[in-house]
Protein backbone atom coordinates (compact mmCIF):
# COMPACT_ATOMS: atom_id res chain seq x y z
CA UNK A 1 -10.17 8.60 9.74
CA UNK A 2 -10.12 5.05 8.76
CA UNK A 3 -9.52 4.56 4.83
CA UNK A 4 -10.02 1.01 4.50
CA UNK A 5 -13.13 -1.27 4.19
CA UNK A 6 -11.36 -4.48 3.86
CA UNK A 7 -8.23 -5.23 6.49
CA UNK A 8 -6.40 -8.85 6.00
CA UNK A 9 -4.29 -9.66 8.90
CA UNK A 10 -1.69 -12.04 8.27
CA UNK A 11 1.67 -13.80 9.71
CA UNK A 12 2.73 -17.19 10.72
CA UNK A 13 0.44 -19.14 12.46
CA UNK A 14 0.56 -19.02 16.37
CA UNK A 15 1.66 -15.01 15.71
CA UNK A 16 -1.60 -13.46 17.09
CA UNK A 17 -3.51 -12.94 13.76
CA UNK A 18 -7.16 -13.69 15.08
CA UNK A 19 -6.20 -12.31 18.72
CA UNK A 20 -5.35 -8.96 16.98
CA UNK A 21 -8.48 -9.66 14.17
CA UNK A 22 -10.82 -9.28 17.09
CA UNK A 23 -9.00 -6.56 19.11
CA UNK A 24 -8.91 -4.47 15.71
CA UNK A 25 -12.65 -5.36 15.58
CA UNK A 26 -13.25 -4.31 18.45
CA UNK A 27 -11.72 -1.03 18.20
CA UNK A 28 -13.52 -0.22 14.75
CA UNK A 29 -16.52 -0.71 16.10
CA UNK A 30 -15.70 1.66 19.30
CA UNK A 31 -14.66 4.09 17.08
CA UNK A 32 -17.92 4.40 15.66
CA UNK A 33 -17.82 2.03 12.28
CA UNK A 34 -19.55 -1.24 11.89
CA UNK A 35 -17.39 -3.79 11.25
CA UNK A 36 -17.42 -7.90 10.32
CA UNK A 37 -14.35 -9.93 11.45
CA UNK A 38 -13.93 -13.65 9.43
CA UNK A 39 -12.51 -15.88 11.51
CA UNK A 40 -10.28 -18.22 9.33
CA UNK A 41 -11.78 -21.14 10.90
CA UNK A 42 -15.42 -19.89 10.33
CA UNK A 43 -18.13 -23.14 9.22
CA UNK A 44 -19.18 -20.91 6.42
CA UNK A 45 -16.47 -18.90 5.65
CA UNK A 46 -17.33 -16.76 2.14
CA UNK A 47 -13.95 -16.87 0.81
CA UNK A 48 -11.62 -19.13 2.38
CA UNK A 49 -9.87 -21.34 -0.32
CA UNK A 50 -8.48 -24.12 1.62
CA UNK A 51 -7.16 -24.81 5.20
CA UNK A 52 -4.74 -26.20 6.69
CA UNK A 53 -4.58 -29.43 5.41
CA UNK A 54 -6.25 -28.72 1.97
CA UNK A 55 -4.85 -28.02 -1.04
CA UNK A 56 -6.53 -26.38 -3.84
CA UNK A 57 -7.26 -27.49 -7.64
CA UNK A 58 -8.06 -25.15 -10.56
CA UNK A 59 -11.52 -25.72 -10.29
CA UNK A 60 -11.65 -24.48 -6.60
CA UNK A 61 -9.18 -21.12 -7.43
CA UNK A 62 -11.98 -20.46 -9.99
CA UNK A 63 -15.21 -20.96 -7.48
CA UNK A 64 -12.80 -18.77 -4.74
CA UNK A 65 -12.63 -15.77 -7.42
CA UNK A 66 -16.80 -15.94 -7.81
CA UNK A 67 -16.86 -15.78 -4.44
CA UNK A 68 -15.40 -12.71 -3.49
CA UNK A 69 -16.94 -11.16 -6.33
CA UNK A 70 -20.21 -11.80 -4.26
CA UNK A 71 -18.75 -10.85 -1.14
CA UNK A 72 -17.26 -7.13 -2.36
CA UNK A 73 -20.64 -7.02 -4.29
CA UNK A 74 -22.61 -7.59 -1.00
CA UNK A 75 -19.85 -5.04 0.99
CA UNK A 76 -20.72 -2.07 -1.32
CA UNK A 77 -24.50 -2.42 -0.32
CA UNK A 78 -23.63 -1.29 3.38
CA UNK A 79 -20.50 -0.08 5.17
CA UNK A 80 -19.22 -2.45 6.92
CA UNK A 81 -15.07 -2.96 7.32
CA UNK A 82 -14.50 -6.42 6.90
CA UNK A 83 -11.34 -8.29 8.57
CA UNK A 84 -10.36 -11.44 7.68
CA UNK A 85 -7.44 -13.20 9.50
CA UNK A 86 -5.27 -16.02 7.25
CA UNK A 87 -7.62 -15.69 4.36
CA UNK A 88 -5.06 -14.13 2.15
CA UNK A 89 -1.87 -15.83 2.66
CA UNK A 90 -2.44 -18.31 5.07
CA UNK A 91 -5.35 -19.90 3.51
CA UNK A 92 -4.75 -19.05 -0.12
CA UNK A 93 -1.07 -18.00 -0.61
CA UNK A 94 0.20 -21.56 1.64
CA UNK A 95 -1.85 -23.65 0.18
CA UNK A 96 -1.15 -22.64 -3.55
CA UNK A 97 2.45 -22.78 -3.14
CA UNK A 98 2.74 -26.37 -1.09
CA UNK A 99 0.56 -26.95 -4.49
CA UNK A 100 3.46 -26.19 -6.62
CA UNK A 101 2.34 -22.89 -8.39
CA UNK A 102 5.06 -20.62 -9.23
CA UNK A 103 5.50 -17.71 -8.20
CA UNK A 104 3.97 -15.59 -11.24
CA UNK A 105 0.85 -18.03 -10.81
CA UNK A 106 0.35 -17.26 -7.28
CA UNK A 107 0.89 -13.09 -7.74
CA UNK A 108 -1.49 -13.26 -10.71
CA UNK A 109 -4.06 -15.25 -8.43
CA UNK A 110 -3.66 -12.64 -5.58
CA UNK A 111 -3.47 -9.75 -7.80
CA UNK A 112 -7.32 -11.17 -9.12
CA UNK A 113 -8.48 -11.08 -5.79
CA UNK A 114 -6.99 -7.68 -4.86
CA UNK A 115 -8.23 -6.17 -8.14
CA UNK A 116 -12.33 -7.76 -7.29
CA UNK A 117 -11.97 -6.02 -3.40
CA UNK A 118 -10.13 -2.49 -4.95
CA UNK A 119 -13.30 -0.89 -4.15
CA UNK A 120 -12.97 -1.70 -1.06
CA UNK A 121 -9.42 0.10 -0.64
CA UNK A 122 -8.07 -3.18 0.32
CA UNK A 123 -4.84 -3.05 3.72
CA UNK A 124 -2.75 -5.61 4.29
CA UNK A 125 -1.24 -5.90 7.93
CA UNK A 126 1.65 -8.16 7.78
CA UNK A 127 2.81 -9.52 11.41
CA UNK A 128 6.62 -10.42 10.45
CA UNK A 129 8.65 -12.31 13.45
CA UNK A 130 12.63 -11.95 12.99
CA UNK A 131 12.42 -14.90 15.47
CA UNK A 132 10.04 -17.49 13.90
CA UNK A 133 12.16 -20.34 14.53
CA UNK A 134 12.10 -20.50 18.46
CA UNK A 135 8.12 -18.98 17.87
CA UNK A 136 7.24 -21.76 15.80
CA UNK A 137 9.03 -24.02 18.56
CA UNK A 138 7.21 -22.87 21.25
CA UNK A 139 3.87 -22.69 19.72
CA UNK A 140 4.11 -26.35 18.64
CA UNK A 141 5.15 -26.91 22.70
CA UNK A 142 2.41 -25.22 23.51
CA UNK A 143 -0.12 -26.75 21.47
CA UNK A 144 1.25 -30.18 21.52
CA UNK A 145 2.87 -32.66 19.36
CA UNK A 146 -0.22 -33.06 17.16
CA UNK A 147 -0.41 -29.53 16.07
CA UNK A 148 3.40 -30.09 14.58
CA UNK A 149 2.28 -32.97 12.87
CA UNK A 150 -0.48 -31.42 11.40
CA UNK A 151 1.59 -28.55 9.84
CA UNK A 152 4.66 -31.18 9.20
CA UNK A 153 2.06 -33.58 7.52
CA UNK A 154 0.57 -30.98 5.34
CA UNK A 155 4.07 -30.17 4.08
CA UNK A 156 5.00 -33.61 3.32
CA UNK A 157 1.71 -34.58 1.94
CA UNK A 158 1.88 -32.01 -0.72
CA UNK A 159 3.01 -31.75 -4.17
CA UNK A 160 5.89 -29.96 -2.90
CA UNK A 161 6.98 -32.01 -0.07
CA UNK A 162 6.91 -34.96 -2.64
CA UNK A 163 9.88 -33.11 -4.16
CA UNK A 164 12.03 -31.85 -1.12
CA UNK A 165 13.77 -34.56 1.05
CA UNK A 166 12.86 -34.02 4.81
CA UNK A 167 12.73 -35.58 7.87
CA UNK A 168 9.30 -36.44 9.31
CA UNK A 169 9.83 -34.30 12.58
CA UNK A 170 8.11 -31.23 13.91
CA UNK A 171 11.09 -29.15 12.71
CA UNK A 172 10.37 -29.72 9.41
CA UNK A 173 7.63 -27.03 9.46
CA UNK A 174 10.21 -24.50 10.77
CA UNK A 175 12.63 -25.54 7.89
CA UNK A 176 9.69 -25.13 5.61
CA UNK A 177 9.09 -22.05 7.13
CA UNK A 178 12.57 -20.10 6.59
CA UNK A 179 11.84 -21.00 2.34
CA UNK A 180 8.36 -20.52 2.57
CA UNK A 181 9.21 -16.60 4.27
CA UNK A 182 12.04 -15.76 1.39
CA UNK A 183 9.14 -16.23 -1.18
CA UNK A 184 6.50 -14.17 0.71
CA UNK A 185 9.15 -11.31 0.79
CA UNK A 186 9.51 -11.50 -3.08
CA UNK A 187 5.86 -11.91 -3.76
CA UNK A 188 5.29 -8.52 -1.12
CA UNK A 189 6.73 -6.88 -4.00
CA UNK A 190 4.63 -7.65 -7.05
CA UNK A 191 1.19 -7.80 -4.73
CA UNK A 192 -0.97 -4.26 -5.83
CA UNK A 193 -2.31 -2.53 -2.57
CA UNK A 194 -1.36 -1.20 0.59
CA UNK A 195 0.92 -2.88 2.93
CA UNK A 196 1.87 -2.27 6.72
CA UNK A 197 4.35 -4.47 7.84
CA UNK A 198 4.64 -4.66 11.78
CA UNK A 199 8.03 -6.65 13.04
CA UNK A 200 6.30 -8.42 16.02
CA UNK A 201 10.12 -9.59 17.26
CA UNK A 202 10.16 -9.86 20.93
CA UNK A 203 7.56 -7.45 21.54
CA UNK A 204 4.48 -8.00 24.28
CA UNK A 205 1.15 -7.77 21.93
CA UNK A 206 -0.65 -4.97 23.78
CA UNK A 207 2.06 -3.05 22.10
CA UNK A 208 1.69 -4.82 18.49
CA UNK A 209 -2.51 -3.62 18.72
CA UNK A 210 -1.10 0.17 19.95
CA UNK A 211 1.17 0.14 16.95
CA UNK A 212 -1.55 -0.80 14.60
CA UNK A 213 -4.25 1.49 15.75
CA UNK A 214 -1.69 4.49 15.38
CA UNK A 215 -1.20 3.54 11.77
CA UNK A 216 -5.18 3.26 11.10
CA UNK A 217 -5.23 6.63 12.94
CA UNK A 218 -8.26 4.65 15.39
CA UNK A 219 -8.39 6.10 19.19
CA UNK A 220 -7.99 2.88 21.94
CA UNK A 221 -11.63 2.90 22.73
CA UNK A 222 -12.62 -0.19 23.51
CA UNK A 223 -12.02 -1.10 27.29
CA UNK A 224 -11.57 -4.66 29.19
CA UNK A 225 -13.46 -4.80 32.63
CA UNK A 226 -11.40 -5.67 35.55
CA UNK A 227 -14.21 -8.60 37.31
CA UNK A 228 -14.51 -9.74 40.32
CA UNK A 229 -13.01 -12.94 40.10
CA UNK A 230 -13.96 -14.89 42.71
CA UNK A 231 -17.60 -14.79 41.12
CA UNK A 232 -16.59 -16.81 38.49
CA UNK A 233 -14.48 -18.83 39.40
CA UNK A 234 -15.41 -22.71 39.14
CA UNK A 235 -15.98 -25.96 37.43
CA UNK A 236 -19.08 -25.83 34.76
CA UNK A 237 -20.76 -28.94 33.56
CA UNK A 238 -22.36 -29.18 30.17
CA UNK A 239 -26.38 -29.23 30.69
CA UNK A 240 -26.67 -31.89 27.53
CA UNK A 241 -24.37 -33.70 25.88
CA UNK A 242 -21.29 -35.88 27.01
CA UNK A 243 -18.43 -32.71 26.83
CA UNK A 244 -15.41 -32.09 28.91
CA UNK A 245 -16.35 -29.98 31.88
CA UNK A 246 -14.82 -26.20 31.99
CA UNK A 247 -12.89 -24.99 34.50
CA UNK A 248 -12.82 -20.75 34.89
CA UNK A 249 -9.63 -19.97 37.18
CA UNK A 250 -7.77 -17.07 37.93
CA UNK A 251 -4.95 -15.69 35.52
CA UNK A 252 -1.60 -13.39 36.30
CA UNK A 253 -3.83 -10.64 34.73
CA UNK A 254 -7.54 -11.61 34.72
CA UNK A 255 -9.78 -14.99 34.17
CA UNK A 256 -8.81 -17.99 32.09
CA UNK A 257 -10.65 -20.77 31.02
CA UNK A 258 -9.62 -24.85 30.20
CA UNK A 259 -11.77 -27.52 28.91
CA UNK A 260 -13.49 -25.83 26.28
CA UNK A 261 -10.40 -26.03 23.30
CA UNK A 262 -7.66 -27.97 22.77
CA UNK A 263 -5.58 -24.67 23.73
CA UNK A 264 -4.68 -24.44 27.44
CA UNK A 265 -5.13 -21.01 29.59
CA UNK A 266 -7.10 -19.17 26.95
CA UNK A 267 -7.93 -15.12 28.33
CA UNK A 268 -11.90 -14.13 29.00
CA UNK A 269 -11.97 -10.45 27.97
CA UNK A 270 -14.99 -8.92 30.37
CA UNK A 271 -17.18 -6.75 28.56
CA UNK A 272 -19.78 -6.57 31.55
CA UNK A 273 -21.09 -7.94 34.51
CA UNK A 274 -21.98 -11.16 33.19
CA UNK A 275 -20.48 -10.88 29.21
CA UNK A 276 -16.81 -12.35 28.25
CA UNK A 277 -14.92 -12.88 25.18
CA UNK A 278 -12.76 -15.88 24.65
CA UNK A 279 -9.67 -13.95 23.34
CA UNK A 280 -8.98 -15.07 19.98
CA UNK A 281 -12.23 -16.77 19.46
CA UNK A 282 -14.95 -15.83 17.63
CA UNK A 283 -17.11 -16.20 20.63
CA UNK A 284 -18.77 -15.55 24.19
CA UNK A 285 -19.61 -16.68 27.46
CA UNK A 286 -22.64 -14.86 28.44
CA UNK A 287 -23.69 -15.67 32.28
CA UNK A 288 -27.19 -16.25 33.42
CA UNK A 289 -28.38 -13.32 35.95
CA UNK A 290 -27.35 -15.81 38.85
CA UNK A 291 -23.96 -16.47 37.47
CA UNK A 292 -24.97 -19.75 38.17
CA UNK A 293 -24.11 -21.13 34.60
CA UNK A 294 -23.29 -19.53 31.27
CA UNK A 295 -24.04 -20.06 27.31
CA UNK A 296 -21.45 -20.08 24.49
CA UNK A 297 -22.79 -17.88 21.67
CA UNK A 298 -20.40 -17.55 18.94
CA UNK A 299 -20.18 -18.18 15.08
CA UNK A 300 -19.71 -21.59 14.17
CA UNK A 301 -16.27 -23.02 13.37
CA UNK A 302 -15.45 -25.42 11.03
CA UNK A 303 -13.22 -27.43 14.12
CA UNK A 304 -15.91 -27.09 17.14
CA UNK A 305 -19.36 -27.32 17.87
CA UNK A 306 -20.95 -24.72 20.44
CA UNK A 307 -23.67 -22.87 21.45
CA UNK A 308 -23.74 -24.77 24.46
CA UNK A 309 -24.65 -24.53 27.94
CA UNK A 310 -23.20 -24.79 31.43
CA UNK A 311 -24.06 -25.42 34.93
CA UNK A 312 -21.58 -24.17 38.34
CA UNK A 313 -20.92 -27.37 40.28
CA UNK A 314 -20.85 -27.52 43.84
């Protein structure tokens, strides 16, 4: 019996947070609960203080409180579990402390927030990585030298990179990093609610989401279709608009798709004949009867723009 209405999933980032998010989704839902998952990049997001890149003033720590007094007051009216990935550290904990707030500043901040969503039984899964440094490596490989600028930049450019003396290189983040995870282990101890802390070291992720349904006491329920890939397979051209064309190929264990996010090989999840998730993603490709073309239908994201169409060449 789940005991939680309010889940934050948290962890470096790269460490599977939002893939996890909406596999946990998922699975609530399966197993018979309705359920809302925020993802951290979400256009509207109700509660998010600042991203990556952002960092936060009084004024804006104030107007994040108000707001999840409206969300929690808007939660009790149905009964919903809510899951939010990054909100809570990633995107309020990082940006406070690259802000220069102490430590008692930042626990007395999070302990606000956890005392507004108390009703709400608040759980905090915490995806800790023994290896981060060769993680962090690879995940700025994999996403390219721009995504370890952006998290070296938003170091430097900060309050408390203007103190530290570093070296403007991607491994700057991962020295960051090994400070950054010594403070989130003292500040673990002073936060008031639950905690389950899952050591993701060297371990394949279909294993992680096992371990974390056992400790929600949630059945695996929700199943991934095995498609017929050579239905699907292809190069899609956007109906309107002047956007790279997609490409829908065959994976090691199932379809992949390229041209739609900056991210190369990203999974499609098949939910039925003609419905797949972009694992990860808060969204869908959903197939026209033909399987001719398909629609994206997701929630909007502060970084991309869909809800767009596509037509099969050739």
């Amino acid at each position: 019996m789940l005991d939680t209405r309010i889940v934050f999933l948290e962890g470096l980032p790269g460490i599977g947070k939002s893939t996890i998010s909406q596999y946990l989704s998922l699975q609530i839902s399966k197993n018979g609960y309705s359920t809302r998952w925020f993802y951290e990049g979400k256009f509207d997001h109700p509660t998010r203080l600042c991203s990556i890149g952002e960092y936060p003033t009084r004024a804006l720590v104030t107007q994040c409180l108000v707001q999840w007094k409206q969300l929690v007051r808007s939660a009790l009216k149905g009964r919903d579990v809510l899951i939010f990935d990054a909100v809570l550290l990633q995107c309020t904990v990082l940006p406070l402390y690259l802000s220069s707030y102490n430590q008692a500043e930042i626990a007395s901040i999070i302990n606000e927030i956890l005392l507004v969503v108390k009703p709400l039984n608040p759980l905090l899964i915490y995806l800790k990585d023994d290896n981060f440094k060769d993680s962090q490596k690879k995940l700025i490989k994999r996403r390219g030298v721009w995504f370890g600028e952006l998290l070296s930049n938003y170091v430097l450019n900060s309050s408390y990179g203007q103190r530290k003396v570093f070296e403007a290189s991607e491994l700057l983040w991962i020295q960051f990093c090994e400070e950054y995870i010594q403070f989130l282990n003292r500040l673990f101890g002073l936060l008031n609610l639950d905690k389950l802390i899952v050591n993701v070291t060297g371990i394949e992720k279909n294993r992680i989401q096992e371990l974390i349904l056992n400790s929600l006491s949630l059945n695996n329920e929700f199943q991934v279709y095995e498609p017929e890939k050579e239905i699907y397979i292809g190069t899609y051209r956007p109906v309107t608009g002047k956007f790279p064309d997609i490409n829908i190929m065959a994976g090691s264990d199932g379809l992949i798709i390229n041209g739609l996010l900056p991210w190369e090989d990203l999974k499609l999840l098949n939910l039925s004949t003609r419905i797949f998730l972009v694992r990860g993603w808060p969204m869908r490709i959903v197939y026209s009867e033909s399987l001719d073309g398909f629609t994206i239908e997701e929630n909007r994201t502060a970084r991309f723009n869909f809800g767009r169409s596509y037509v099969r060449l050739g």
